[in-house]
C-alpha atoms as a PDB file:
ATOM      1  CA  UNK A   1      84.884 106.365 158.742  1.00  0.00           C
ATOM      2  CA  UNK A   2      88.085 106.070 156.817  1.00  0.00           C
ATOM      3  CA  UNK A   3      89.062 109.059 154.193  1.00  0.00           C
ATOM      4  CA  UNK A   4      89.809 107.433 150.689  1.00  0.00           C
ATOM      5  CA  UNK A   5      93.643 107.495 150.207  1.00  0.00           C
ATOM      6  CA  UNK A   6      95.259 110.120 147.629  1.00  0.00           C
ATOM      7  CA  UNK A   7      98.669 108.397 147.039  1.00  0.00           C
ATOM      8  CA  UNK A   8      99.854 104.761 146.264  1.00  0.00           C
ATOM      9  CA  UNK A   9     103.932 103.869 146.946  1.00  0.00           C
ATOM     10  CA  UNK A  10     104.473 104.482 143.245  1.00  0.00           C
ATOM     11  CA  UNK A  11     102.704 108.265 143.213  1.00  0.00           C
ATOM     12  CA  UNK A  12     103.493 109.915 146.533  1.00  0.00           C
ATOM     13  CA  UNK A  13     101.511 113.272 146.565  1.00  0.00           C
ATOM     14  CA  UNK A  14     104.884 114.487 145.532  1.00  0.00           C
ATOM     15  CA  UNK A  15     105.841 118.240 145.232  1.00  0.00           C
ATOM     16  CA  UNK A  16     103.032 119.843 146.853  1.00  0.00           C
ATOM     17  CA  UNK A  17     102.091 123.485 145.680  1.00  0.00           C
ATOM     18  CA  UNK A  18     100.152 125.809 147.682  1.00  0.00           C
ATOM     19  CA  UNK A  19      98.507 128.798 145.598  1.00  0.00           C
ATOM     20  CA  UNK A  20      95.779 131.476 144.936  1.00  0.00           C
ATOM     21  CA  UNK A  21      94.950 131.930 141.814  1.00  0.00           C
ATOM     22  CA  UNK A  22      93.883 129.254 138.967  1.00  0.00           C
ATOM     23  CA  UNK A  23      96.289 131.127 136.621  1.00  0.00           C
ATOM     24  CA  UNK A  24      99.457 130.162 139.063  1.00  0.00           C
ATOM     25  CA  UNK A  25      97.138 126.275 139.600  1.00  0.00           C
ATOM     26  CA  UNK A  26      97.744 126.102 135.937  1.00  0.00           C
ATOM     27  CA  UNK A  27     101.476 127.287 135.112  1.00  0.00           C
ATOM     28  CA  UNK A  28     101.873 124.567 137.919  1.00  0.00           C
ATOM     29  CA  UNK A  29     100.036 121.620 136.081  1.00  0.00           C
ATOM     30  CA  UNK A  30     101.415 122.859 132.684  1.00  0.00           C
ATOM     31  CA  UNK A  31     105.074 122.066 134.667  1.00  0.00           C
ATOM     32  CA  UNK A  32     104.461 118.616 135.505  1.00  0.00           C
ATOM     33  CA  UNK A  33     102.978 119.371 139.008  1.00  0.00           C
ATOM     34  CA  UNK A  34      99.943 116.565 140.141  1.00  0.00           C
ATOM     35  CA  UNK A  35      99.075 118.068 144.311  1.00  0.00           C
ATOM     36  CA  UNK A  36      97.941 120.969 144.498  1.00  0.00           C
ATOM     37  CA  UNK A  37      96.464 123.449 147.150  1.00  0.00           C
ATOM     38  CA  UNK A  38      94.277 126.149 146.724  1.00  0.00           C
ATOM     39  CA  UNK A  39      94.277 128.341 149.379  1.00  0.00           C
ATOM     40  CA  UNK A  40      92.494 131.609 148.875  1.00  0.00           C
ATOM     41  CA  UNK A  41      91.790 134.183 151.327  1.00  0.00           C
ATOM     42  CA  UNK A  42      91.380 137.320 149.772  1.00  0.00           C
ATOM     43  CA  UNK A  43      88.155 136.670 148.012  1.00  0.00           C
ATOM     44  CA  UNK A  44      84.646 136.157 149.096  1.00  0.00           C
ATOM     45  CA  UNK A  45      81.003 134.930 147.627  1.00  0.00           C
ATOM     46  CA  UNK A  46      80.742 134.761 143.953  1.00  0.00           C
ATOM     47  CA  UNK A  47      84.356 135.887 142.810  1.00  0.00           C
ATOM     48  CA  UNK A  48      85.537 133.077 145.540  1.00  0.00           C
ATOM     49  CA  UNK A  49      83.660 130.050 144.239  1.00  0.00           C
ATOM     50  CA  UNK A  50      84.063 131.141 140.534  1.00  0.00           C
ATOM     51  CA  UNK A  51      88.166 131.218 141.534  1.00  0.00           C
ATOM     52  CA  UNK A  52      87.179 127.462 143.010  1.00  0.00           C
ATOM     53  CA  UNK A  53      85.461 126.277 139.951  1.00  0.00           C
ATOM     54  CA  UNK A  54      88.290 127.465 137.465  1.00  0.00           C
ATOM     55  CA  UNK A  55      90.638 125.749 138.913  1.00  0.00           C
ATOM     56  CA  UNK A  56      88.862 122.482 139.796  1.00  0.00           C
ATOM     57  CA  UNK A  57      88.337 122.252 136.024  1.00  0.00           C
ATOM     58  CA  UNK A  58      91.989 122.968 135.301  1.00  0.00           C
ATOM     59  CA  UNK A  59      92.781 119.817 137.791  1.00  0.00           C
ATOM     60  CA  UNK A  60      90.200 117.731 136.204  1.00  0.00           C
ATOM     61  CA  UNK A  61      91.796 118.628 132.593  1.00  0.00           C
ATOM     62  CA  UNK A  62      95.226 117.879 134.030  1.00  0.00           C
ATOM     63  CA  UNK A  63      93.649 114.929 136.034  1.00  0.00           C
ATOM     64  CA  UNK A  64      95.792 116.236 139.180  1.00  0.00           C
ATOM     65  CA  UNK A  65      94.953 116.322 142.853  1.00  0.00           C
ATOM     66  CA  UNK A  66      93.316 119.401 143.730  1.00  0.00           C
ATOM     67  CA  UNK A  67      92.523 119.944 147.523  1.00  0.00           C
ATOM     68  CA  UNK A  68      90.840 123.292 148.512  1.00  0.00           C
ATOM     69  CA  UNK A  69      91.611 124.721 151.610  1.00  0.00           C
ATOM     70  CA  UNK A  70      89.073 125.582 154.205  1.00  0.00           C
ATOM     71  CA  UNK A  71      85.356 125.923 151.948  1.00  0.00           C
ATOM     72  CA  UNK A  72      84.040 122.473 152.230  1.00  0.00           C
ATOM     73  CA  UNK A  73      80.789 123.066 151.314  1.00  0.00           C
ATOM     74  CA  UNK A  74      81.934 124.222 147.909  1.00  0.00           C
ATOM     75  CA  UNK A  75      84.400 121.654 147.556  1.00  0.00           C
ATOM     76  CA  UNK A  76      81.526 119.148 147.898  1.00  0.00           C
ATOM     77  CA  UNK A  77      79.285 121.489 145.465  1.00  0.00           C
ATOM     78  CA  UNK A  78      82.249 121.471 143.074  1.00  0.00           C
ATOM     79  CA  UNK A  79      82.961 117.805 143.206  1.00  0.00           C
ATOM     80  CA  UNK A  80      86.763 118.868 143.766  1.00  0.00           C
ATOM     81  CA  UNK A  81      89.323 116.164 144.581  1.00  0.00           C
ATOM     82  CA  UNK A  82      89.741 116.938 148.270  1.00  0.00           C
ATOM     83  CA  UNK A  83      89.382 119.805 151.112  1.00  0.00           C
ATOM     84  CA  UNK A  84      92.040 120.699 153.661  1.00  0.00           C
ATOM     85  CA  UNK A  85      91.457 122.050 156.704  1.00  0.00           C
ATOM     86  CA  UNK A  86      93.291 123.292 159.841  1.00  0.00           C
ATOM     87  CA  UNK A  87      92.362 122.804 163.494  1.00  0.00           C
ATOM     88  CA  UNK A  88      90.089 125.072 164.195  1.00  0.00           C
ATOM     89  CA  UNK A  89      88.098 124.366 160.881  1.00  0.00           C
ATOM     90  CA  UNK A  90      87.962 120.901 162.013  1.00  0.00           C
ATOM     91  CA  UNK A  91      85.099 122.169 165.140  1.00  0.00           C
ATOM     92  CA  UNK A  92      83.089 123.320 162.328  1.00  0.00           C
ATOM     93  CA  UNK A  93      83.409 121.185 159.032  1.00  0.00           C
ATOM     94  CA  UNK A  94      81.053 118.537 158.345  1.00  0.00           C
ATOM     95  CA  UNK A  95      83.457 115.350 158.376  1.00  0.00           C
ATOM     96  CA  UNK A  96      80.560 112.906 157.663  1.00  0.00           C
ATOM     97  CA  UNK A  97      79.368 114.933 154.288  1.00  0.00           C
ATOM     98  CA  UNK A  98      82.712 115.336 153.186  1.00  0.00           C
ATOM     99  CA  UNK A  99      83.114 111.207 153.657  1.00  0.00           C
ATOM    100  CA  UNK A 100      79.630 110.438 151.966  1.00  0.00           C
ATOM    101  CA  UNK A 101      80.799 112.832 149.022  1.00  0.00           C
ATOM    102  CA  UNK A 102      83.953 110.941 148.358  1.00  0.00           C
ATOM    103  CA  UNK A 103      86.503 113.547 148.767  1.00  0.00           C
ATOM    104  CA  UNK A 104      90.146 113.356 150.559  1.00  0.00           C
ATOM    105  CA  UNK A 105      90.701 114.807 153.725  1.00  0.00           C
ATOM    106  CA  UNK A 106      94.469 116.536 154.633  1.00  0.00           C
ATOM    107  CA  UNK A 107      94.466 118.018 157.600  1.00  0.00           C
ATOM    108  CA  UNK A 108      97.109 120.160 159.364  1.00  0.00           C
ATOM    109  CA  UNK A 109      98.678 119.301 162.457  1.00  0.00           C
ATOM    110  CA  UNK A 110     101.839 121.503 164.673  1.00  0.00           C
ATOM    111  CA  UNK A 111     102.471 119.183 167.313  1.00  0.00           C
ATOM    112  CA  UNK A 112     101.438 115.720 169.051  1.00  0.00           C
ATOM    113  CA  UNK A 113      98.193 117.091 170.383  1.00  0.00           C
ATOM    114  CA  UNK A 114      96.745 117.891 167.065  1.00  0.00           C
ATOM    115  CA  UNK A 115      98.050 115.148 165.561  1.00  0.00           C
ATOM    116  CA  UNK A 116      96.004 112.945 168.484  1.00  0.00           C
ATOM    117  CA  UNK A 117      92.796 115.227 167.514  1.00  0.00           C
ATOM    118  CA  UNK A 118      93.235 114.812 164.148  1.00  0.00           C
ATOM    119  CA  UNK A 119      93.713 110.980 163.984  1.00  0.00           C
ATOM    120  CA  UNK A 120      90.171 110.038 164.831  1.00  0.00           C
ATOM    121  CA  UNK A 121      89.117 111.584 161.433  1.00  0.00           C
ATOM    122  CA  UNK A 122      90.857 109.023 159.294  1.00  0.00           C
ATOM    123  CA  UNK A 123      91.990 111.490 156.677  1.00  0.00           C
ATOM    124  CA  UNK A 124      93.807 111.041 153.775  1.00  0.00           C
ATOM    125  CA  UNK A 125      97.133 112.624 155.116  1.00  0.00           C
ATOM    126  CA  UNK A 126      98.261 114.709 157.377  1.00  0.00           C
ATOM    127  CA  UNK A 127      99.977 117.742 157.291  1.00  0.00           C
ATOM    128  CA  UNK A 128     102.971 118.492 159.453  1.00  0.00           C
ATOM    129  CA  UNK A 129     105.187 121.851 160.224  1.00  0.00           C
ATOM    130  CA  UNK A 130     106.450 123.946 160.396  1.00  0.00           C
ATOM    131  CA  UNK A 131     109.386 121.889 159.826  1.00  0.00           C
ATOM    132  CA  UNK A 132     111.463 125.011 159.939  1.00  0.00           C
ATOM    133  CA  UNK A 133     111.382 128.547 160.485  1.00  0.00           C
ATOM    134  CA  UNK A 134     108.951 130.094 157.614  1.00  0.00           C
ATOM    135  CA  UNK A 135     108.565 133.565 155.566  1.00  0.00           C
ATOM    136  CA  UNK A 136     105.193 133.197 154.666  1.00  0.00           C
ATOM    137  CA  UNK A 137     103.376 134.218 158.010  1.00  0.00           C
ATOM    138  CA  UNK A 138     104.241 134.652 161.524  1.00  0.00           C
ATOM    139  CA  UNK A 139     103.867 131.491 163.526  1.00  0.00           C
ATOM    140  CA  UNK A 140     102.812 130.504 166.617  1.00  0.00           C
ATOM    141  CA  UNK A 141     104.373 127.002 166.840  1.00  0.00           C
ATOM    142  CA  UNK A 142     107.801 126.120 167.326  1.00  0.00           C
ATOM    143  CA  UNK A 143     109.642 124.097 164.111  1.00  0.00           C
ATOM    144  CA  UNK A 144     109.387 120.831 163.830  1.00  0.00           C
ATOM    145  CA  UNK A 145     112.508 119.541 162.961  1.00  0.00           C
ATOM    146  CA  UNK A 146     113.941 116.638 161.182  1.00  0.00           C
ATOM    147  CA  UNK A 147     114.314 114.025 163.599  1.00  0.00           C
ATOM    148  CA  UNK A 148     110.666 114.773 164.958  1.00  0.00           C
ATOM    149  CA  UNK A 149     109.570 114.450 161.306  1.00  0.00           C
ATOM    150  CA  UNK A 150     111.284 111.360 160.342  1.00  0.00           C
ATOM    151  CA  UNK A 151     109.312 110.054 164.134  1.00  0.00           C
ATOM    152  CA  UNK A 152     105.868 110.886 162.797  1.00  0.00           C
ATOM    153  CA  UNK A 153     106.427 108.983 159.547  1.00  0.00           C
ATOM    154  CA  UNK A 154     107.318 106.174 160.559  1.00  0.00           C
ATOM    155  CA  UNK A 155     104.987 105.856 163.381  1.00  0.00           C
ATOM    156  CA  UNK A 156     101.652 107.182 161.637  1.00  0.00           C
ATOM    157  CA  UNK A 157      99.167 105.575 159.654  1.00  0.00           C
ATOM    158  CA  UNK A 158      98.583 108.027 157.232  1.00  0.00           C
ATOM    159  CA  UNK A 159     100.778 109.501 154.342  1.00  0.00           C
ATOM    160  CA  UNK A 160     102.382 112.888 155.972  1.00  0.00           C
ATOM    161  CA  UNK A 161     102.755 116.153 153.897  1.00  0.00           C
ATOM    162  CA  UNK A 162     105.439 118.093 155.184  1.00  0.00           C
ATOM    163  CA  UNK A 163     105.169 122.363 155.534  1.00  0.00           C
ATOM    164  CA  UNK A 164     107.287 125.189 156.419  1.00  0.00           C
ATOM    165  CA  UNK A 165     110.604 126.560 155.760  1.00  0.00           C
ATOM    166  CA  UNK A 166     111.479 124.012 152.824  1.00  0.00           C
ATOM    167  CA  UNK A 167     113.408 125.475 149.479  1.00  0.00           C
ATOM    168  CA  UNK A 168     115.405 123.157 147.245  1.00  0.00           C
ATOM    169  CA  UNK A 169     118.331 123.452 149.990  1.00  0.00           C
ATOM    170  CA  UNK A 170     115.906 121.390 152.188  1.00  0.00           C
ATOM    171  CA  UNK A 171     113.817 119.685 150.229  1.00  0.00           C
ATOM    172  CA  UNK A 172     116.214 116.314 149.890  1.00  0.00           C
ATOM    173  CA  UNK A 173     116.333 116.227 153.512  1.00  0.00           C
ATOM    174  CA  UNK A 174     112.723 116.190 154.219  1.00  0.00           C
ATOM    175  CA  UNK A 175     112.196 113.349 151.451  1.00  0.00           C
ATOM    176  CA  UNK A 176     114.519 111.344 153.034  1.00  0.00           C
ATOM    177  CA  UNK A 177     112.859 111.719 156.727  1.00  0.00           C
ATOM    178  CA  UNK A 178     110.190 109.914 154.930  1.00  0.00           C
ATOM    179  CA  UNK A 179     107.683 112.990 153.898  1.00  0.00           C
ATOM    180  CA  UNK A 180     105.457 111.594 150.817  1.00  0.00           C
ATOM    181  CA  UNK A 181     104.631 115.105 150.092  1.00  0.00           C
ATOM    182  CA  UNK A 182     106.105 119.074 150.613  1.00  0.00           C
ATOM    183  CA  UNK A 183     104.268 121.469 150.685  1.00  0.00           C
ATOM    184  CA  UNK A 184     105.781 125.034 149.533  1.00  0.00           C
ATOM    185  CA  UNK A 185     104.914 128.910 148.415  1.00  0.00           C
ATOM    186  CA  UNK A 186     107.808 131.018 148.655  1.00  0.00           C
ATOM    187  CA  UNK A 187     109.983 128.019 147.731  1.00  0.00           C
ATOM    188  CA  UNK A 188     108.713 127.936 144.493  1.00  0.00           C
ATOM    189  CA  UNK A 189     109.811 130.666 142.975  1.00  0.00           C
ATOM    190  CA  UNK A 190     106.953 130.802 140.391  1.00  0.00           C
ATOM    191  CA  UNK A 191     107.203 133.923 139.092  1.00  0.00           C
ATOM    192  CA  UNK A 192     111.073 134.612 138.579  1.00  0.00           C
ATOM    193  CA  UNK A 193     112.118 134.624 135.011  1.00  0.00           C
ATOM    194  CA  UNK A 194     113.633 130.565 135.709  1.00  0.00           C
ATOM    195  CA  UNK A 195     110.677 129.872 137.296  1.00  0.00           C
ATOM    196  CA  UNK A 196     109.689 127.017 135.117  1.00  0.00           C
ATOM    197  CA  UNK A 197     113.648 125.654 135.633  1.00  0.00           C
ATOM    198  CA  UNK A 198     113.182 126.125 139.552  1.00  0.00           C
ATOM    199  CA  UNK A 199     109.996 123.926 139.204  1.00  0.00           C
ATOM    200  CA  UNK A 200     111.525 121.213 137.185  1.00  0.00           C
ATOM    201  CA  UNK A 201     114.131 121.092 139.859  1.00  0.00           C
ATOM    202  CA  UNK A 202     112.512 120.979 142.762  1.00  0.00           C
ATOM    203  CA  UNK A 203     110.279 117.652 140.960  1.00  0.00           C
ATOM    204  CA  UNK A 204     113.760 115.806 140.040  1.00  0.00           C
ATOM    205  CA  UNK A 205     114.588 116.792 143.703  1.00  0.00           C
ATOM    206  CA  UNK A 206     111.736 115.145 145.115  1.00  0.00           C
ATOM    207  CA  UNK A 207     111.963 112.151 142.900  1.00  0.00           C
ATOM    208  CA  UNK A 208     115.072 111.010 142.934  1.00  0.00           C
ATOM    209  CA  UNK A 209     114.793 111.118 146.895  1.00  0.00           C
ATOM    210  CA  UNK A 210     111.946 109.341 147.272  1.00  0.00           C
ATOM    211  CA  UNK A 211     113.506 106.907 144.745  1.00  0.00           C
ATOM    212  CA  UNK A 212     116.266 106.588 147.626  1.00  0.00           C
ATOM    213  CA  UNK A 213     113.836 107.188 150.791  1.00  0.00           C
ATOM    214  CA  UNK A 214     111.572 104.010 149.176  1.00  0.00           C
ATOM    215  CA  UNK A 215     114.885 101.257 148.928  1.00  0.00           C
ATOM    216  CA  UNK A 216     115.628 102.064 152.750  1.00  0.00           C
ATOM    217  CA  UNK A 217     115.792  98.967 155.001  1.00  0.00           C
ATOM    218  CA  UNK A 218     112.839  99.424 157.138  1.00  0.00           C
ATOM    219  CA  UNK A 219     113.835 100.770 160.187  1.00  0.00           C
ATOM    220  CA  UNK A 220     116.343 103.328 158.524  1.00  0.00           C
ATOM    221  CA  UNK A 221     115.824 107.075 157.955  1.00  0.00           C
ATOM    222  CA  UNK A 222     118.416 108.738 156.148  1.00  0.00           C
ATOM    223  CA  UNK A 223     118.297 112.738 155.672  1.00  0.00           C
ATOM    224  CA  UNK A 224     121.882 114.836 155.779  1.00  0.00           C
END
């Protein structure tokens, strides 16, 4: 079992939005964004799956990578891109129906040990942090750090999303360590009146180092 891939070396999964609401899912794709998380915890039965459904449409319209965290079995009903799922979902998900319906796999990982666990699976990336201290919730794990970042991608298989702690400040840093996609919430700024400018600049960002990351002799990792 081998998750179908979500990124080729001329599309990395890019800027890599993580939101609740399909209103934010589509200021995002409106601004140019193609990954995207939905992540939503604060709803339940039908309000929950209609949330789901609204925005896989919105990807489908935008023809963007949607993944949506945790509810497999309604990412599967929905037909949505892909499902991501943390360790302790991974003891209860259904990795064989999510492989016979086609969808990507991301999975998220804190330190070698989950990374090992998670490895088996095949997915279609994996996600690493925190790579630095975050805002968003209290964590249990110490930060990754560049240099352990820049290890995992060039020793894994598997495209790695980086997570945690990354604004524009950061963001060149962790491209060049080799990340093919970063994840963010507070560093997007969405809703600040240059929002839309913030956005835009955080996808040049991105680009034009992975432009640099991608002409790198082999065995060199650059990140200042």
């Amino acid at each position: 079992m081998q998750f179908p891939s979500c990124q080729t070396p001329e599309q990395p999964l890019g800027l890599y939005p993580l939101v609740n609401r399909a209103e934010d899912a589509a200021l995002l794709f409106q601004n140019g964004i193609t990954t995207l998380q939905v992540r939503i915890k604060d709803l339940q039965g039908k309000a929950l799956r209609q949330e789901l459904a609204a925005t896989v449409r919105l990807a489908e319209t935008y023809n963007a990578r949607l993944f949506i965290n945790d509810y497999w079995q309604i990412a599967i009903e929905l037909g949505a891109y892909g499902v991501h799922l943390g360790q302790e979902d991974l003891h209860t998900a259904d990795a064989q129906s999510l492989f016979q319906a086609g969808l990507r796999l991301g999975v998220s990982t804190h330190n070698p040990s989950e990374i090992e666990t998670a490895l088996p699976l095949q997915p279609s990336y994996l996600a690493i942090g925190p790579i630095f201290g975050t805002q968003s919730k209290q964590l249990d794990y110490p930060a990754v750090g560049l240099d352990n970042l820049s290890h995992w991608n060039r020793s894994l298989p598997i495209p790695v999303v980086a997570i945690g702690g990354i604004g524009l400040e950061q963001l060149g840093a962790v491209v060049r360590a080799g990340a093919n996609g970063v994840a963010m919430i507070q560093g997007l700024q969405l809703h600040q009146a240059d929002g839309a400018e913030h956005l835009n600049t955080l996808q040049t960002r991105f680009a034009e180092n992975y432009q640099a990351w991608s002409k790198r002799p082999n065995d060199e990792t650059t990140f200042r």
